[in-house]
PDB file of N, CA and C in Angstrom:
ATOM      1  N   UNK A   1      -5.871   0.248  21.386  1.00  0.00           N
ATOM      2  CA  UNK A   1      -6.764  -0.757  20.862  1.00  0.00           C
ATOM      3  C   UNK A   1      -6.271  -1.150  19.492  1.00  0.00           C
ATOM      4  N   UNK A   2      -6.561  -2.338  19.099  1.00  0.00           N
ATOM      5  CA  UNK A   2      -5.945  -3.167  17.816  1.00  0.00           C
ATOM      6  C   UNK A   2      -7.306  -1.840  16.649  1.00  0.00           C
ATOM      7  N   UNK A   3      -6.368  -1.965  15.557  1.00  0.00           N
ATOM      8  CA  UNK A   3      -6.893  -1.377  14.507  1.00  0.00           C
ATOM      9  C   UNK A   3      -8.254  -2.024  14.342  1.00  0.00           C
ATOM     10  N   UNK A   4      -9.568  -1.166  13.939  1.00  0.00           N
ATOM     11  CA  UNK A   4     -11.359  -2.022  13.584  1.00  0.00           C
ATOM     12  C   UNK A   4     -11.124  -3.222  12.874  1.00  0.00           C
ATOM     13  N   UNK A   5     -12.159  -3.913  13.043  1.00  0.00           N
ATOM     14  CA  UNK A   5     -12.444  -5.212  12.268  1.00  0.00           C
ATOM     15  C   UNK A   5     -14.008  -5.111  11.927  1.00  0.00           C
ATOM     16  N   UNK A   6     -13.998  -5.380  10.691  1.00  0.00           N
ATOM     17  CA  UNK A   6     -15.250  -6.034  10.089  1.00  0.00           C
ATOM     18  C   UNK A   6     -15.690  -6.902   9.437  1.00  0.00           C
ATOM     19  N   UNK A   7     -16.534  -7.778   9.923  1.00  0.00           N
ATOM     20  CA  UNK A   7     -17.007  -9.170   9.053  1.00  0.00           C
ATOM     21  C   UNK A   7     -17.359  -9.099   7.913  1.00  0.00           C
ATOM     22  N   UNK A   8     -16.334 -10.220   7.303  1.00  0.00           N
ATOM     23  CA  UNK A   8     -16.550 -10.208   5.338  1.00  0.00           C
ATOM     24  C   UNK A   8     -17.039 -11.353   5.170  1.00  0.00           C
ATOM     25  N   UNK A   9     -17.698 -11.330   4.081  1.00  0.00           N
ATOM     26  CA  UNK A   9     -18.755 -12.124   3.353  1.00  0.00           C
ATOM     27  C   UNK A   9     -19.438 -13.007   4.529  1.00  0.00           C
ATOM     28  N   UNK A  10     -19.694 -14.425   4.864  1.00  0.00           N
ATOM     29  CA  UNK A  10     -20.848 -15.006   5.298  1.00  0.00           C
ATOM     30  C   UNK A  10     -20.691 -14.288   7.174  1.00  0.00           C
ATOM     31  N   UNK A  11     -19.648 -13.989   7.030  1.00  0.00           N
ATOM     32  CA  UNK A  11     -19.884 -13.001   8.510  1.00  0.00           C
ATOM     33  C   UNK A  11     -20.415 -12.053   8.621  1.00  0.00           C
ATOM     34  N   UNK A  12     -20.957 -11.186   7.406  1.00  0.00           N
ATOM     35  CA  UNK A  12     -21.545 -10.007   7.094  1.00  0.00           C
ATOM     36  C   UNK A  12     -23.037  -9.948   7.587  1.00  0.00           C
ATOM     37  N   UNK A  13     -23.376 -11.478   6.927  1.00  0.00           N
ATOM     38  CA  UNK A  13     -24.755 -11.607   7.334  1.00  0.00           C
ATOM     39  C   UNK A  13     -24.765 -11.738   9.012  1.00  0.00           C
ATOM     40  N   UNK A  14     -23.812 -12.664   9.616  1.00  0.00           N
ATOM     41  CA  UNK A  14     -23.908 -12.961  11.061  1.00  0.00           C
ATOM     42  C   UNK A  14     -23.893 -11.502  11.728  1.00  0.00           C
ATOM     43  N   UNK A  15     -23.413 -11.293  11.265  1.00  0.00           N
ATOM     44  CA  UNK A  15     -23.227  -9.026  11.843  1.00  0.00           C
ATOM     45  C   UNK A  15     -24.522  -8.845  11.680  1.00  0.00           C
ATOM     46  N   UNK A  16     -24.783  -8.583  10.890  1.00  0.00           N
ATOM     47  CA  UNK A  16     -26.162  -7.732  10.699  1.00  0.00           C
ATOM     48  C   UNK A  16     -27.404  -8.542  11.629  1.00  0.00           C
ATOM     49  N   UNK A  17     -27.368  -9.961  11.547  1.00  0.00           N
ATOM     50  CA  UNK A  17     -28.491 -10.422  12.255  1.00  0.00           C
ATOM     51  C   UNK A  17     -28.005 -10.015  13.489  1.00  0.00           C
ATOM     52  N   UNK A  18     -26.799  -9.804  14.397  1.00  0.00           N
ATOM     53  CA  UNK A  18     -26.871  -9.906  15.934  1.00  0.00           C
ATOM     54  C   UNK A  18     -26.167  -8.135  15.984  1.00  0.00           C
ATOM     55  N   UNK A  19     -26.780  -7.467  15.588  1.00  0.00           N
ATOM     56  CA  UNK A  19     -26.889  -6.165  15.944  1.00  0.00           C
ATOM     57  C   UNK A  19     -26.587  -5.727  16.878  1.00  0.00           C
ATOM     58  N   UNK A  20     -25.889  -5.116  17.487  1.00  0.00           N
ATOM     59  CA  UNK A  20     -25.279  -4.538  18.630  1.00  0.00           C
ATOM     60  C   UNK A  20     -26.470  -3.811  19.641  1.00  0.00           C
ATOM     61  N   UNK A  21     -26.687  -4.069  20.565  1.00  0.00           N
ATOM     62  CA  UNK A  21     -27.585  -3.326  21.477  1.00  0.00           C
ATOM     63  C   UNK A  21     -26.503  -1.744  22.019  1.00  0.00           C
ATOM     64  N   UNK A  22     -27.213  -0.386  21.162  1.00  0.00           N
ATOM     65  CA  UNK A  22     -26.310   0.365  21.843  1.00  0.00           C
ATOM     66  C   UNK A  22     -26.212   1.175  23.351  1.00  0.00           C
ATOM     67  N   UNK A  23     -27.324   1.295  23.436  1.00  0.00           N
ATOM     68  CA  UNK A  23     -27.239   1.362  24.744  1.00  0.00           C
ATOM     69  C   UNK A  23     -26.860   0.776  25.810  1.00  0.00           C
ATOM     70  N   UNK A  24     -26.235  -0.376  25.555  1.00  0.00           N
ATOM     71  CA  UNK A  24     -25.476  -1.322  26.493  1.00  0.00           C
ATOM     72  C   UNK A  24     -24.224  -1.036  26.204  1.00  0.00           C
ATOM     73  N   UNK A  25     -23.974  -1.315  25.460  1.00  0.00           N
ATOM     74  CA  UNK A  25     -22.294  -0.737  24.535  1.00  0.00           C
ATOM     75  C   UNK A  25     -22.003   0.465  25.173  1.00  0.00           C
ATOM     76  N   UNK A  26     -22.644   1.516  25.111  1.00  0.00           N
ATOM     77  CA  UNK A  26     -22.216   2.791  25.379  1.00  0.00           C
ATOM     78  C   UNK A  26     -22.245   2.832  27.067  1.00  0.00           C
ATOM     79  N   UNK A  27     -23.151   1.963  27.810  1.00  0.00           N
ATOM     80  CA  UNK A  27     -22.862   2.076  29.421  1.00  0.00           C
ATOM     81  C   UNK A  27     -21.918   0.852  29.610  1.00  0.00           C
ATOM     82  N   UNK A  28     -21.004   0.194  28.889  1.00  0.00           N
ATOM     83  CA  UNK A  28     -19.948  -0.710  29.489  1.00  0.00           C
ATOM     84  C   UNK A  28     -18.449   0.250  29.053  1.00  0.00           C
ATOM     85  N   UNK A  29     -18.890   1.361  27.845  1.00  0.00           N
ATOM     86  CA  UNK A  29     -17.563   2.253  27.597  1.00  0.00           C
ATOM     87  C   UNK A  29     -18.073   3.041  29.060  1.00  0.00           C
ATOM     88  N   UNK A  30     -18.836   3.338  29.395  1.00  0.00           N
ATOM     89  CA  UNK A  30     -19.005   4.468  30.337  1.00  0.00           C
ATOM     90  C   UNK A  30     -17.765   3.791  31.345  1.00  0.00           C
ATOM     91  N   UNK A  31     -18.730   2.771  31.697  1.00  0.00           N
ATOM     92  CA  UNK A  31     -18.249   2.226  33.240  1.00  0.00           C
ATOM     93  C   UNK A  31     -16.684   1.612  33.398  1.00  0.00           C
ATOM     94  N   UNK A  32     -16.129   1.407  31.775  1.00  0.00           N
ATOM     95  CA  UNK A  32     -14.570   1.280  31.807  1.00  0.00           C
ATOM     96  C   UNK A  32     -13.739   2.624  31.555  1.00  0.00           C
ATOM     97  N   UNK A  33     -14.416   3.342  31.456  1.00  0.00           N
ATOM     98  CA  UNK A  33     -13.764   4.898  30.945  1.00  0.00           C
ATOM     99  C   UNK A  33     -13.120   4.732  29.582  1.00  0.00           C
ATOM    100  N   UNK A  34     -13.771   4.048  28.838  1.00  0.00           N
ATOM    101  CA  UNK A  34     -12.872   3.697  26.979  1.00  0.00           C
ATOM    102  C   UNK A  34     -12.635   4.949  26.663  1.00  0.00           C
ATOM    103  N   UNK A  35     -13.242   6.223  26.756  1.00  0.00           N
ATOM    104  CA  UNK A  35     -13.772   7.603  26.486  1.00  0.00           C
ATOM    105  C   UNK A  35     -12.165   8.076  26.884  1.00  0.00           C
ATOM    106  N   UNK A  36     -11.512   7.652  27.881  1.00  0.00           N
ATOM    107  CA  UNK A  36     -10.447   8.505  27.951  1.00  0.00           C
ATOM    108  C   UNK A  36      -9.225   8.533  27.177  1.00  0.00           C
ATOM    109  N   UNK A  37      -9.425   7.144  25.952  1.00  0.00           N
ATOM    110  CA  UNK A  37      -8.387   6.996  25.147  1.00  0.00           C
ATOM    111  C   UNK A  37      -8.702   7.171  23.655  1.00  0.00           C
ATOM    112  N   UNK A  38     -10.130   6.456  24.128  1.00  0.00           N
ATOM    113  CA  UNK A  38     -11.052   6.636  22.605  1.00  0.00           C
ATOM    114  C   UNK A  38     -12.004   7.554  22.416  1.00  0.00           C
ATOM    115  N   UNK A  39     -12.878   7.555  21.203  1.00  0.00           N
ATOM    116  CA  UNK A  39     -13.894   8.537  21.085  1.00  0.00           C
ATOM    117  C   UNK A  39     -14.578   7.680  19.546  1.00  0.00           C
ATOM    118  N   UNK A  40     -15.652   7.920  19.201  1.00  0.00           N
ATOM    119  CA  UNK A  40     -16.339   7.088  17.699  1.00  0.00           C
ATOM    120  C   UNK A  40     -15.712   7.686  16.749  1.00  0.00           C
ATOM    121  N   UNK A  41     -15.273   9.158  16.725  1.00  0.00           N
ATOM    122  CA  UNK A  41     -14.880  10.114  14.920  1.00  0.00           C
ATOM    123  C   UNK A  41     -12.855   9.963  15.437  1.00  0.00           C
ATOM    124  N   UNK A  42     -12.459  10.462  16.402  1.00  0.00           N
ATOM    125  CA  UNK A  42     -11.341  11.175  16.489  1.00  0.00           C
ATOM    126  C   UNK A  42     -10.589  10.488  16.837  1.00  0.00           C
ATOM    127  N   UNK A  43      -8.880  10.342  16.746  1.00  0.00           N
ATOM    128  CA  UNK A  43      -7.869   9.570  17.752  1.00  0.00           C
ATOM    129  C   UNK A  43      -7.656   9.962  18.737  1.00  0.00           C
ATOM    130  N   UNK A  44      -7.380   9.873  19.931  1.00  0.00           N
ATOM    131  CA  UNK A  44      -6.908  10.494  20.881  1.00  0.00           C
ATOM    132  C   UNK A  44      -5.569   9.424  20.990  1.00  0.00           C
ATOM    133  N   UNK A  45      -5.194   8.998  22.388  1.00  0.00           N
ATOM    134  CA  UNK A  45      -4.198   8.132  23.043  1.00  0.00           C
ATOM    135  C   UNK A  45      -4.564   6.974  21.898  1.00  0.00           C
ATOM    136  N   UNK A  46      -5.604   6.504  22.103  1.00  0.00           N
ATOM    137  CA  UNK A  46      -6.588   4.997  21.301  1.00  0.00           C
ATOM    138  C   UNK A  46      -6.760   5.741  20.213  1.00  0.00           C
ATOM    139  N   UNK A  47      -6.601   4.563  19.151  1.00  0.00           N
ATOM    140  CA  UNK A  47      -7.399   5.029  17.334  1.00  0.00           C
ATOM    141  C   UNK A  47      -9.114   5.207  17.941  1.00  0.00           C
ATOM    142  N   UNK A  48      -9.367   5.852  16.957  1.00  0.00           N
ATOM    143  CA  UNK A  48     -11.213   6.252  17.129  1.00  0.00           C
ATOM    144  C   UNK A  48     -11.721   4.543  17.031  1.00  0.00           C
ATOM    145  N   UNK A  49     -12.683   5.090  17.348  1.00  0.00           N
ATOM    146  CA  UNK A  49     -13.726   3.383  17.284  1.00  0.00           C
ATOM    147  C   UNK A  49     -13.805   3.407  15.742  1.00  0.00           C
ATOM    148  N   UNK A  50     -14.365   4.079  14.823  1.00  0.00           N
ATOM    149  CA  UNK A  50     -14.314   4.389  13.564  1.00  0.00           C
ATOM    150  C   UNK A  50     -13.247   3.726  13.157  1.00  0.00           C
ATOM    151  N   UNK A  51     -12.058   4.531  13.039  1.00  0.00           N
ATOM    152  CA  UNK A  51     -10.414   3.712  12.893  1.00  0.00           C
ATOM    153  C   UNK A  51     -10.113   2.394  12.788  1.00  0.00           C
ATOM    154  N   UNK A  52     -11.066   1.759  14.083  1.00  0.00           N
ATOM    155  CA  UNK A  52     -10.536   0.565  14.170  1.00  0.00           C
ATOM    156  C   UNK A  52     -11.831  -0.174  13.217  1.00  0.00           C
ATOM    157  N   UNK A  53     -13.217  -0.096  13.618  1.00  0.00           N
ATOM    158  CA  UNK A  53     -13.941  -0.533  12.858  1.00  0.00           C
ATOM    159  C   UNK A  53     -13.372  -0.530  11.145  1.00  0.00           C
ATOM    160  N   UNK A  54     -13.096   0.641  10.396  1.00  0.00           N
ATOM    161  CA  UNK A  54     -12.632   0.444   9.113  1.00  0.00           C
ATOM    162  C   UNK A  54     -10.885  -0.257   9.099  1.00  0.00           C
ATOM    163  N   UNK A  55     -10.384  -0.354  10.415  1.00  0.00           N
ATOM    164  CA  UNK A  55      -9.116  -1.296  10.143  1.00  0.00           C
ATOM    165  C   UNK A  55      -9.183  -2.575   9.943  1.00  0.00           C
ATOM    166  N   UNK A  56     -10.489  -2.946  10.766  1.00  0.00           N
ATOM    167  CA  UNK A  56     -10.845  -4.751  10.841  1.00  0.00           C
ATOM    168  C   UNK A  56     -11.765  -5.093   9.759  1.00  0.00           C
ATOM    169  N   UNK A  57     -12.193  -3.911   8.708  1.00  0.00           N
ATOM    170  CA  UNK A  57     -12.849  -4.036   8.017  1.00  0.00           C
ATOM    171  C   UNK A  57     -12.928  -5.305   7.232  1.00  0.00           C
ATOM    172  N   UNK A  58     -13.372  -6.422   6.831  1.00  0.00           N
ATOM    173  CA  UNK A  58     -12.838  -7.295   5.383  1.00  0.00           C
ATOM    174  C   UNK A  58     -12.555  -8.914   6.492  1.00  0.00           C
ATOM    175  N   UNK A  59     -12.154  -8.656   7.739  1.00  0.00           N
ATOM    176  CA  UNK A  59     -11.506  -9.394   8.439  1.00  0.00           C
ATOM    177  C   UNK A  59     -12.092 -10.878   8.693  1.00  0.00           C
ATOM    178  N   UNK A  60     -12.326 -12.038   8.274  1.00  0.00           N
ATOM    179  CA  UNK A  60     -13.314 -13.125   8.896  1.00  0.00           C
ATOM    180  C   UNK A  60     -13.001 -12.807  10.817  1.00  0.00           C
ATOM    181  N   UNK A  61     -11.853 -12.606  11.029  1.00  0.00           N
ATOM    182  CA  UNK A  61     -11.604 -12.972  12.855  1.00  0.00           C
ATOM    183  C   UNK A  61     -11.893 -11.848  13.111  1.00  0.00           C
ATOM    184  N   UNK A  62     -12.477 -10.902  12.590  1.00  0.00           N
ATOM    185  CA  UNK A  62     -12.649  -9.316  13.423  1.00  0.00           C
ATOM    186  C   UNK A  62     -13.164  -9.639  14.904  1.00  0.00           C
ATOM    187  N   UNK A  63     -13.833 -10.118  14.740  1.00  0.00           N
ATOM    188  CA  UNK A  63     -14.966  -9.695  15.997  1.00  0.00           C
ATOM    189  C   UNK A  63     -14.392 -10.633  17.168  1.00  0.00           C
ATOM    190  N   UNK A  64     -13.406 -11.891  16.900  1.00  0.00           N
ATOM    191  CA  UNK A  64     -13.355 -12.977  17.934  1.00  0.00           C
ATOM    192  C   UNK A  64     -11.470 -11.530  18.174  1.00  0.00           C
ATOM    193  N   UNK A  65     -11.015 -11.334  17.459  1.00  0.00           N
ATOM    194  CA  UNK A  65      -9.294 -10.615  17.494  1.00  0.00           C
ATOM    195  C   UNK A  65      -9.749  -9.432  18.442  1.00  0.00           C
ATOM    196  N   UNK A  66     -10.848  -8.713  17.878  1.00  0.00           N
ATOM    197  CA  UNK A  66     -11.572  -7.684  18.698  1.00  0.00           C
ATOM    198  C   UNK A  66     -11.634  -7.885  20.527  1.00  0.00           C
ATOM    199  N   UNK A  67     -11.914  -9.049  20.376  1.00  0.00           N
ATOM    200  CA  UNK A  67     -12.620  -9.807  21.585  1.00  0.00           C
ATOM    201  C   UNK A  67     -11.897  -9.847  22.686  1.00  0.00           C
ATOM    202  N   UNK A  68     -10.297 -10.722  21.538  1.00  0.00           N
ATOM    203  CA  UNK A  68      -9.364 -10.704  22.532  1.00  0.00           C
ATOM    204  C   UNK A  68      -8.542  -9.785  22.643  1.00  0.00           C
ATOM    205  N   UNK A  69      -8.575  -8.516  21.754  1.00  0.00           N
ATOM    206  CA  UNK A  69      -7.838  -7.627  22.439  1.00  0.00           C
ATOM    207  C   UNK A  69      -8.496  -7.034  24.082  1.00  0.00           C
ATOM    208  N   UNK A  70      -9.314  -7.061  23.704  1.00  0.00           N
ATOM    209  CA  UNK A  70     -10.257  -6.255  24.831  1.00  0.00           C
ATOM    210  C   UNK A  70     -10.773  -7.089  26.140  1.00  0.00           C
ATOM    211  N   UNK A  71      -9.993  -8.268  26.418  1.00  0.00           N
ATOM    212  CA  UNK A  71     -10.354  -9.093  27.218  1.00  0.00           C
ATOM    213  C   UNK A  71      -9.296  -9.849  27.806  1.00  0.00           C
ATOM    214  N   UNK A  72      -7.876  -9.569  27.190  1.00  0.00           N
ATOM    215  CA  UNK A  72      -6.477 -10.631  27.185  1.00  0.00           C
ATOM    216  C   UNK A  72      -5.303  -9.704  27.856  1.00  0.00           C
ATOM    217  N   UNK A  73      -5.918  -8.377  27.758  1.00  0.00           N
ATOM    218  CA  UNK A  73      -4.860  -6.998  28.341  1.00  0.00           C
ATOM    219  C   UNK A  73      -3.165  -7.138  27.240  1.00  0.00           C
ATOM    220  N   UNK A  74      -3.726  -7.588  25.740  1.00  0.00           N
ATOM    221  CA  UNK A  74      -1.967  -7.543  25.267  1.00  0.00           C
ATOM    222  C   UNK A  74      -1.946  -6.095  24.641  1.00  0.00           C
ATOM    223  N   UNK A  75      -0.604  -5.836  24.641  1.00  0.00           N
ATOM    224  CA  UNK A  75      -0.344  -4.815  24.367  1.00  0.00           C
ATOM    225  C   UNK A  75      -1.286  -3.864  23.436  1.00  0.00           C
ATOM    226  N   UNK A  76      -0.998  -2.593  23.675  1.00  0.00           N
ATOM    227  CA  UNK A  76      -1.934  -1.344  22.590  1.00  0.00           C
ATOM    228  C   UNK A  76      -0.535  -0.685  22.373  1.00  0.00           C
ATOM    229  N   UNK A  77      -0.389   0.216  21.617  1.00  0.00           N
ATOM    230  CA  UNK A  77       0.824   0.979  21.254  1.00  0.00           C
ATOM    231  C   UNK A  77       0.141   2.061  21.495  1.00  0.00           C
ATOM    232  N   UNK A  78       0.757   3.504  21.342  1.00  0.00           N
ATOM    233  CA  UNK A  78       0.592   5.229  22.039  1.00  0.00           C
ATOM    234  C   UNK A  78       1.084   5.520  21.035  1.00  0.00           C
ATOM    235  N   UNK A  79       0.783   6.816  20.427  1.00  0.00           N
ATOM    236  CA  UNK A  79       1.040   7.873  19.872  1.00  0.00           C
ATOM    237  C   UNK A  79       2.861   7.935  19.847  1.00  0.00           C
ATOM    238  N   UNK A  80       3.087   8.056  20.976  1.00  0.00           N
ATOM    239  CA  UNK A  80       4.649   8.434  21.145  1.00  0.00           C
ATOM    240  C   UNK A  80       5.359   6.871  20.732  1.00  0.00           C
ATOM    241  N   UNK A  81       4.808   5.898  20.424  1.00  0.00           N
ATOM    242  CA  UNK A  81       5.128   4.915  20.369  1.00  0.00           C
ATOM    243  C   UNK A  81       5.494   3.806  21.650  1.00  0.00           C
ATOM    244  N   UNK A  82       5.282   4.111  22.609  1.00  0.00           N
ATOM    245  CA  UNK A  82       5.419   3.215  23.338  1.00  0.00           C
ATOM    246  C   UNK A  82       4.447   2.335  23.806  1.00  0.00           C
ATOM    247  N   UNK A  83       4.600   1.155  24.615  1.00  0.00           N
ATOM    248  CA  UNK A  83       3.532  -0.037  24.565  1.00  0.00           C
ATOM    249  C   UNK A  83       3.075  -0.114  26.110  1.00  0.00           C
ATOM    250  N   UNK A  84       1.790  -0.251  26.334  1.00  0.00           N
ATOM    251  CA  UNK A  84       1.588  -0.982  28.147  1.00  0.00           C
ATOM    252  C   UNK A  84       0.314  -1.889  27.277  1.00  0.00           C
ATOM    253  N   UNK A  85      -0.075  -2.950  28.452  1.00  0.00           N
ATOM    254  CA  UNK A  85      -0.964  -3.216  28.193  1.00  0.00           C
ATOM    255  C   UNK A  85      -2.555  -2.804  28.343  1.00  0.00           C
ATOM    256  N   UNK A  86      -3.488  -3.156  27.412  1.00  0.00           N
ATOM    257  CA  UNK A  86      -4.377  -2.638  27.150  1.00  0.00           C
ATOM    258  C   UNK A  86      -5.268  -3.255  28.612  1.00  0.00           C
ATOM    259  N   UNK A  87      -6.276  -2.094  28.943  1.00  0.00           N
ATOM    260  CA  UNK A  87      -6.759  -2.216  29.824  1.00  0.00           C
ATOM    261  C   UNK A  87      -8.017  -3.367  29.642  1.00  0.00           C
ATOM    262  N   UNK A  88      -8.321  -4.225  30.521  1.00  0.00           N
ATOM    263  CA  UNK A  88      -9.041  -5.153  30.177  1.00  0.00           C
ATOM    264  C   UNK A  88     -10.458  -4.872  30.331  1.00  0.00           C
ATOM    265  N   UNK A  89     -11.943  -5.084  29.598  1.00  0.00           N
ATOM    266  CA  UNK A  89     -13.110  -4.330  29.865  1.00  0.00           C
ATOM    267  C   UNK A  89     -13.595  -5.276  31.293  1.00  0.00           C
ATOM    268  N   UNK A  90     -14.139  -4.507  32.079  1.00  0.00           N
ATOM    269  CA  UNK A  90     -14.511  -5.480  32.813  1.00  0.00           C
ATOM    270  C   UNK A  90     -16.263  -5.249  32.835  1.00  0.00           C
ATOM    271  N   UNK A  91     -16.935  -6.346  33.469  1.00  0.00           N
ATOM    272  CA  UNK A  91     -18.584  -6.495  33.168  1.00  0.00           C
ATOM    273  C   UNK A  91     -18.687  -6.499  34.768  1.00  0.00           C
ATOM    274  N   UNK A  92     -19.914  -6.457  35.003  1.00  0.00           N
ATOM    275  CA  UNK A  92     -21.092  -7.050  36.094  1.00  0.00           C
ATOM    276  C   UNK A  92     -21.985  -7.682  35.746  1.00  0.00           C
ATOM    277  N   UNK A  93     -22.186  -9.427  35.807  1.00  0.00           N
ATOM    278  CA  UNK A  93     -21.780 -10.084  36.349  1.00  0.00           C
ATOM    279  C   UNK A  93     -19.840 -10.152  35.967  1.00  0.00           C
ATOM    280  N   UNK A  94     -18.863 -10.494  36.618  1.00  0.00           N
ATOM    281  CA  UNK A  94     -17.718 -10.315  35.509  1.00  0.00           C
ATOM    282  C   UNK A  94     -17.756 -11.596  34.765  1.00  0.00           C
ATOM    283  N   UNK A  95     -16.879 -11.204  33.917  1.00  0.00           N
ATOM    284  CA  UNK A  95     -16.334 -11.866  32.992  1.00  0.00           C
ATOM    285  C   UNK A  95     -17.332 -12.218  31.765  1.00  0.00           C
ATOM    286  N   UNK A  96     -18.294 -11.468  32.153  1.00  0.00           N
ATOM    287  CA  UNK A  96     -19.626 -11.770  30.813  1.00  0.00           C
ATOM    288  C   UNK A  96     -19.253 -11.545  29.315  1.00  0.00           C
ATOM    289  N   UNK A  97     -18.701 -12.539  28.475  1.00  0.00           N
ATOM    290  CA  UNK A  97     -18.270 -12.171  27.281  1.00  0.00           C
ATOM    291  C   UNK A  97     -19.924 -11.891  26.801  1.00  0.00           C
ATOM    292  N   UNK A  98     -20.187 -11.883  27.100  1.00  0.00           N
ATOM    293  CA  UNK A  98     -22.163 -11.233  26.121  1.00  0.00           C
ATOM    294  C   UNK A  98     -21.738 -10.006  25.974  1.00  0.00           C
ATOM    295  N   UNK A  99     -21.611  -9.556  27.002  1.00  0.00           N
ATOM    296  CA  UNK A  99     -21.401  -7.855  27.373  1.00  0.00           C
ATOM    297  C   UNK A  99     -20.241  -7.843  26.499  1.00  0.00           C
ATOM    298  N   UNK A 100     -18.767  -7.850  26.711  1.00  0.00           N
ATOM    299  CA  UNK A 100     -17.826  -7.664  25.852  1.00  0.00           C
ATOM    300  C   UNK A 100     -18.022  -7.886  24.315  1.00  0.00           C
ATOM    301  N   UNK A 101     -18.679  -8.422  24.026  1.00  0.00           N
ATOM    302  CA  UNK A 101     -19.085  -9.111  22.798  1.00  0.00           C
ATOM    303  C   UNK A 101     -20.296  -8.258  22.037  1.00  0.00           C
ATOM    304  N   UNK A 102     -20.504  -7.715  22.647  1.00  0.00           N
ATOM    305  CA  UNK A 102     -21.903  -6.573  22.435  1.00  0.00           C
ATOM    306  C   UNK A 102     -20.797  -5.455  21.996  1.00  0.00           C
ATOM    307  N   UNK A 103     -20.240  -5.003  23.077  1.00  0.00           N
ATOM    308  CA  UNK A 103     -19.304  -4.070  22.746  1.00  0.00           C
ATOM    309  C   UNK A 103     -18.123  -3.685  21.752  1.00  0.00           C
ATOM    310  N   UNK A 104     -18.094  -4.895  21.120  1.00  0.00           N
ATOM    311  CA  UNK A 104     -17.047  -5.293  20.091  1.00  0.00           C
ATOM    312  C   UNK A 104     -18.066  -4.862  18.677  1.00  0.00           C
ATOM    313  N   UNK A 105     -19.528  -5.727  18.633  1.00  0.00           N
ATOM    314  CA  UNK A 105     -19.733  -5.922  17.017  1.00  0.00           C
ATOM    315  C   UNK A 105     -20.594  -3.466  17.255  1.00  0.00           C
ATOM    316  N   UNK A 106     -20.567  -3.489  18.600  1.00  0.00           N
ATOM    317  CA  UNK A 106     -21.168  -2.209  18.442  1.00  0.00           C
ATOM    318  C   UNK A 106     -19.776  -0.998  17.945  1.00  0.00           C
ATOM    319  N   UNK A 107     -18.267  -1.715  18.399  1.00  0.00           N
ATOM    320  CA  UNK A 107     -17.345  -0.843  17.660  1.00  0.00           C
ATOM    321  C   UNK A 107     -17.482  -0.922  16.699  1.00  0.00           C
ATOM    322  N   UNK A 108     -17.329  -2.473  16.001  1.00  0.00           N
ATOM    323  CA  UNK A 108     -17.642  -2.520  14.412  1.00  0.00           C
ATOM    324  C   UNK A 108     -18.379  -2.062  13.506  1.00  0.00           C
ATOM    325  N   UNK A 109     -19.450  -1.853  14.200  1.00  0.00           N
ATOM    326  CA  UNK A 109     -20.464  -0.780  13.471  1.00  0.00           C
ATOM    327  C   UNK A 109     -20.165   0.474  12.751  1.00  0.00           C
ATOM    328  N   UNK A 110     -18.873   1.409  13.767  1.00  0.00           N
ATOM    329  CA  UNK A 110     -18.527   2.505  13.620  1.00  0.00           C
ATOM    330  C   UNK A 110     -17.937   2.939  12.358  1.00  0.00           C
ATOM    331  N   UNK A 111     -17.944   2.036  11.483  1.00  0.00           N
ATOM    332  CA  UNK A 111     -17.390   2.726  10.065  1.00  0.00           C
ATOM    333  C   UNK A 111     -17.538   3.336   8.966  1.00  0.00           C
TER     334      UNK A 111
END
């Protein structure tokens, strides 16, 4: 996953008003297995959600760069350094950017 993003200045406010629903967030990581690369504190394969949230920190495009990492399948890099592409989240109904989009400002949170 691309390093966190977080909305700076008049995006700060747009963050805070559209609050992440977490319990939705946490059953769309369920149902993609994010858990097997990521985790909120630790790195594993994936930087922590944390990680990335304080990487995108400052960012005006956090949340739309966020979006498309997690929706476009481009590359993630590994530990050992090598590249595949990133697995794409998928929804029910698909393709629901609400859902993906929930799941993004709820990484951002993590910092």
């Amino acid at each position: 996953m691309a390093a966190g993003l977080v909305l700076g200045g008049a995006g700060c406010a747009a963050s805070a008003a559209a609050a992440a629903d977490t319990e939705a967030a946490q059953a769309l990581l369920r149902a993609n297995n994010c858990t097997k690369c990521h985790s909120v504190a630790a790195d594993k394969d994936g930087p922590s959600f944390r990680r990335t949230a304080r990487g995108l920190a400052g960012r005006p495009n956090a949340e739309e760069a966020l979006l498309k990492h997690l929706t476009s399948g481009e590359p993630a890099t590994f530990p050992d350094g090598h590249e595949e592409p990133h697995k794409v989240v998928r929804t029910v109904p698909a393709n629901d950017l609400a859902q993906v989009r929930n799941l993004v400002r709820w990484i951002l949170e993590q910092k």
